[in-house]
C-alpha atoms as a PDB file:
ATOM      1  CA  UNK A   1      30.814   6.947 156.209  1.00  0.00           C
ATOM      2  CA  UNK A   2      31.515   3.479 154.787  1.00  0.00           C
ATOM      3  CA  UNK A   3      30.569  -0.250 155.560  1.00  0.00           C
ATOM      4  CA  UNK A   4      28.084  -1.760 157.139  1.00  0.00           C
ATOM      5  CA  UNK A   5      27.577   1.032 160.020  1.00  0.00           C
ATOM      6  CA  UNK A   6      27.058   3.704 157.145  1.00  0.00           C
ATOM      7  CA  UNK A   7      23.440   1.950 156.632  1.00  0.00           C
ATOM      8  CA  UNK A   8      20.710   4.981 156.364  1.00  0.00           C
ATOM      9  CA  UNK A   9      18.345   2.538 158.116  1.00  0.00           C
ATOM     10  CA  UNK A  10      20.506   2.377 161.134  1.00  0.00           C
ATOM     11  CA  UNK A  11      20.258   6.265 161.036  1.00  0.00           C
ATOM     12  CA  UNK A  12      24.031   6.401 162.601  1.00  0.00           C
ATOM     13  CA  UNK A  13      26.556   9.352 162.563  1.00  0.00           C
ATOM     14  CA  UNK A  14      30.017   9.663 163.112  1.00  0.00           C
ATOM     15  CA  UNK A  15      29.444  10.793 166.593  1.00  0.00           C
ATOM     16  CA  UNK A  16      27.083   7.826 167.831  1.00  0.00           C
ATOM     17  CA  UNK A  17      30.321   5.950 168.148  1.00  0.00           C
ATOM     18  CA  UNK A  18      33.037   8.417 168.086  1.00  0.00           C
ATOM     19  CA  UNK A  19      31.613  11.258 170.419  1.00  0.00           C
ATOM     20  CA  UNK A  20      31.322  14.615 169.853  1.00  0.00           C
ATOM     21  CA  UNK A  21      34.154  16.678 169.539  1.00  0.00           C
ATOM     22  CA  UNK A  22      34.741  19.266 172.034  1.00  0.00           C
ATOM     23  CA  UNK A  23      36.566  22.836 171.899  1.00  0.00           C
ATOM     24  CA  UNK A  24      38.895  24.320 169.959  1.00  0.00           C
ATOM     25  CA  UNK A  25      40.626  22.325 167.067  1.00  0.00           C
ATOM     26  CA  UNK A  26      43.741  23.355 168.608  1.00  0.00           C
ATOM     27  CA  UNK A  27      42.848  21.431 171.943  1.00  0.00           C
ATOM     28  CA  UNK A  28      42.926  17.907 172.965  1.00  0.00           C
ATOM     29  CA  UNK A  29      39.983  15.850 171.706  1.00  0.00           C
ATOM     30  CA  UNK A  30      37.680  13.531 173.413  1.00  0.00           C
ATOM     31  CA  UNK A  31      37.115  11.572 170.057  1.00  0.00           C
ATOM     32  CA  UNK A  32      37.386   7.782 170.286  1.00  0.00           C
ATOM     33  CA  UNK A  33      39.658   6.365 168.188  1.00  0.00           C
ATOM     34  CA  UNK A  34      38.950   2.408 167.510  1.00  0.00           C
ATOM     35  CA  UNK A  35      42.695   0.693 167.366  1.00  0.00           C
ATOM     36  CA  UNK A  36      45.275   0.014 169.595  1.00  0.00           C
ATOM     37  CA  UNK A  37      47.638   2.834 169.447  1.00  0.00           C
ATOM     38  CA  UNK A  38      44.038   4.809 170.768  1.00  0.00           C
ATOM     39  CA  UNK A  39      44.044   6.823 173.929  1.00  0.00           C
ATOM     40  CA  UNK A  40      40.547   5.160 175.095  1.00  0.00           C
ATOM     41  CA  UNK A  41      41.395   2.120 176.485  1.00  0.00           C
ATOM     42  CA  UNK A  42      39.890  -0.905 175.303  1.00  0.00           C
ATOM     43  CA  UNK A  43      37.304  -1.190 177.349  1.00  0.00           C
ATOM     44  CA  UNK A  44      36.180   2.228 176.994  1.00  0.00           C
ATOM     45  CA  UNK A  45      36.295   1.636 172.864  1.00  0.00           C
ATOM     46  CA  UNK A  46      34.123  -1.555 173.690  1.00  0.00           C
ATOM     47  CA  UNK A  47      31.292   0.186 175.828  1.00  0.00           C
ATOM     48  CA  UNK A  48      30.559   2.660 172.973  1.00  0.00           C
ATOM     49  CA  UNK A  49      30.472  -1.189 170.950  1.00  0.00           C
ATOM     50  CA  UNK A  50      28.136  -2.318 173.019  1.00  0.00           C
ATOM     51  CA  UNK A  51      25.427   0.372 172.821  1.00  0.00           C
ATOM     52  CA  UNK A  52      24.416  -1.502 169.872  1.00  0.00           C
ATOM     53  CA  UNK A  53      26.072  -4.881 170.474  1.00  0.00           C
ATOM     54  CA  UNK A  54      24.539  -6.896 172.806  1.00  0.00           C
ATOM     55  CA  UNK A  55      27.461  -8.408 174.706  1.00  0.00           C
ATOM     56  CA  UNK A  56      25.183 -11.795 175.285  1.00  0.00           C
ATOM     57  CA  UNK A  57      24.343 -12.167 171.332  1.00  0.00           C
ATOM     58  CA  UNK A  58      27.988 -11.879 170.811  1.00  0.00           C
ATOM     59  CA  UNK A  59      29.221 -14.818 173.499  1.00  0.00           C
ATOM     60  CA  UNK A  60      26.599 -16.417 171.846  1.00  0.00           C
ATOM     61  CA  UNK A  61      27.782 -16.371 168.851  1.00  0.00           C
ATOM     62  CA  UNK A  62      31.531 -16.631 169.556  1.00  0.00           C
ATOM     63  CA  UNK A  63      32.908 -17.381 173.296  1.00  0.00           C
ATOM     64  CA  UNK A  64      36.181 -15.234 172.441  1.00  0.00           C
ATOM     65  CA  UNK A  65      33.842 -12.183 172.937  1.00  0.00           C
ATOM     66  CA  UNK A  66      33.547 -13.242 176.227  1.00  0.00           C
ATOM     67  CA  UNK A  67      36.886 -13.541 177.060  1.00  0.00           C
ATOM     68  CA  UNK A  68      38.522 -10.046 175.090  1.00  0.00           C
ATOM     69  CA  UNK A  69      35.671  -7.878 175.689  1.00  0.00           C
ATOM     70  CA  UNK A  70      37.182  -5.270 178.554  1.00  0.00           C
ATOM     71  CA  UNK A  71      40.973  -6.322 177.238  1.00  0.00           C
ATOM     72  CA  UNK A  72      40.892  -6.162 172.999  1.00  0.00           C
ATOM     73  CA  UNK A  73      39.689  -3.664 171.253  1.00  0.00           C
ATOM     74  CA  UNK A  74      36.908  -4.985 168.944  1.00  0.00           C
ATOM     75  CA  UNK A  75      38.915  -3.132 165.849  1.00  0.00           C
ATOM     76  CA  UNK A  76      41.492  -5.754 166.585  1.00  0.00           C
ATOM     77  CA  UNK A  77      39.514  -8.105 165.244  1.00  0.00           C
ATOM     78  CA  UNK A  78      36.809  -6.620 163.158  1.00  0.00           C
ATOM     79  CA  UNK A  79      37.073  -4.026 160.205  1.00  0.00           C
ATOM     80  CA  UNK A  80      34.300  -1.723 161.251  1.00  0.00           C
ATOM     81  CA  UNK A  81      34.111   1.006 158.212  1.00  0.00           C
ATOM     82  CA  UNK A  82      34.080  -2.391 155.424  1.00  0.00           C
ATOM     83  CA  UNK A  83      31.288  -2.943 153.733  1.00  0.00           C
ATOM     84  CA  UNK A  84      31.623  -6.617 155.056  1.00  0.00           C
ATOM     85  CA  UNK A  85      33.665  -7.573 157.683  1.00  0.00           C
ATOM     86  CA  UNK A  86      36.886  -9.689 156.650  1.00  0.00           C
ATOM     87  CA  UNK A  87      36.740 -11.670 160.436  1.00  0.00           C
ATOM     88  CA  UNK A  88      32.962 -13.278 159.762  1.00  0.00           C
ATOM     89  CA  UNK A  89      33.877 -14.782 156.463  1.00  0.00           C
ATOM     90  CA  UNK A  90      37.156 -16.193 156.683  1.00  0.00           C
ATOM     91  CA  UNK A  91      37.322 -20.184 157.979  1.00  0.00           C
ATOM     92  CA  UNK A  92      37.421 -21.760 161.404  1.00  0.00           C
ATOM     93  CA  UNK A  93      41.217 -22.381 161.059  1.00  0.00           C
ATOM     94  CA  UNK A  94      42.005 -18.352 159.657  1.00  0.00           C
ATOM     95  CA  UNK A  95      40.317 -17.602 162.739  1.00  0.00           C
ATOM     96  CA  UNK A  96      42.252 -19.680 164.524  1.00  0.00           C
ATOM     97  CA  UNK A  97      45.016 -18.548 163.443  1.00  0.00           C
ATOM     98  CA  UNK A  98      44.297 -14.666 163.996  1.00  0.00           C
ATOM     99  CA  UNK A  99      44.577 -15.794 167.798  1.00  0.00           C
ATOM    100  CA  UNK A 100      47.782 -17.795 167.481  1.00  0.00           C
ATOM    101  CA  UNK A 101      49.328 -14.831 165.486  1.00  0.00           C
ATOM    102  CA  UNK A 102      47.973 -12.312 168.586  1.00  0.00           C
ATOM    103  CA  UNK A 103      48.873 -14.721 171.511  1.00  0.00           C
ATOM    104  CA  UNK A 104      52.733 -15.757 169.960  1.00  0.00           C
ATOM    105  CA  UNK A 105      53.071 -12.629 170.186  1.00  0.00           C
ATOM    106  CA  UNK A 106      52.759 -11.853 173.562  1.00  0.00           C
END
C-alpha cells in the first residue's frame, strides 16, 4: 500500500477499509471501491471513513465535511493512497474552486 494510510504504525491492511473479499474470484465482490463510478454508495464508502475519522474533528476542521458527508464520496475530494494529500495543501481559493468546478456542474 501507498500514502499516508500505508503507515506501519497505523498497523492498517487493505481490508480495514476495503473489506474482505468473499467467494469465488469468479463471483461478485463485496470490496469497496472509493470513487464515484463505485457500487457502495457514498455514504456507505464514508462509514468505513469514519472508523478512523472522527466526523466531529473533520466539521471542525472544515464545515464542507458536514455538509457532503452521506452525499460525496470522500475520494472526491481527497487522494487517499498519496503520500500527502493534494486537497490539504492547495490554497483557500483552489479549494474554492474544487467546489465551483463540482457544483457548475450539476
Amino acid at each position: 500500500m501507498f500514502g499516508a494510510h500505508s503507515s506501519n504504525s497505523l498497523e492498517l491492511r487493505c481490508q480495514n477499509c476495503h473489506r474482505e473479499k468473499e467467494g469465488h474470484p469468479r463471483k461478485r465482490s463485496s470490496l469497496i471501491k472509493f470513487s464515484d463510478d463505485s457500487l457502495s454508495t457514498a455514504e456507505e464508502q464514508t462509514a468505513v471513513c469514519t472508523t478512523c475519522h472522527n466526523s466531529d474533528d473533520l466539521t471542525e476542521v472544515d464545515w464542507t465535511h458536514a455538509v457532503h458527508s452521506n452525499k460525496v464520496n470522500c475520494a472526491k475530494c481527497h487522494q487517499l493512497h498519496t503520500e500527502t494529500d493534494p486537497v490539504i495543501a492547495i490554497s483557500t481559493d483552489d479549494r474554492r474552486q474544487l467546489c465551483v468546478n463540482c457544483h457548475e456542474s450539476r
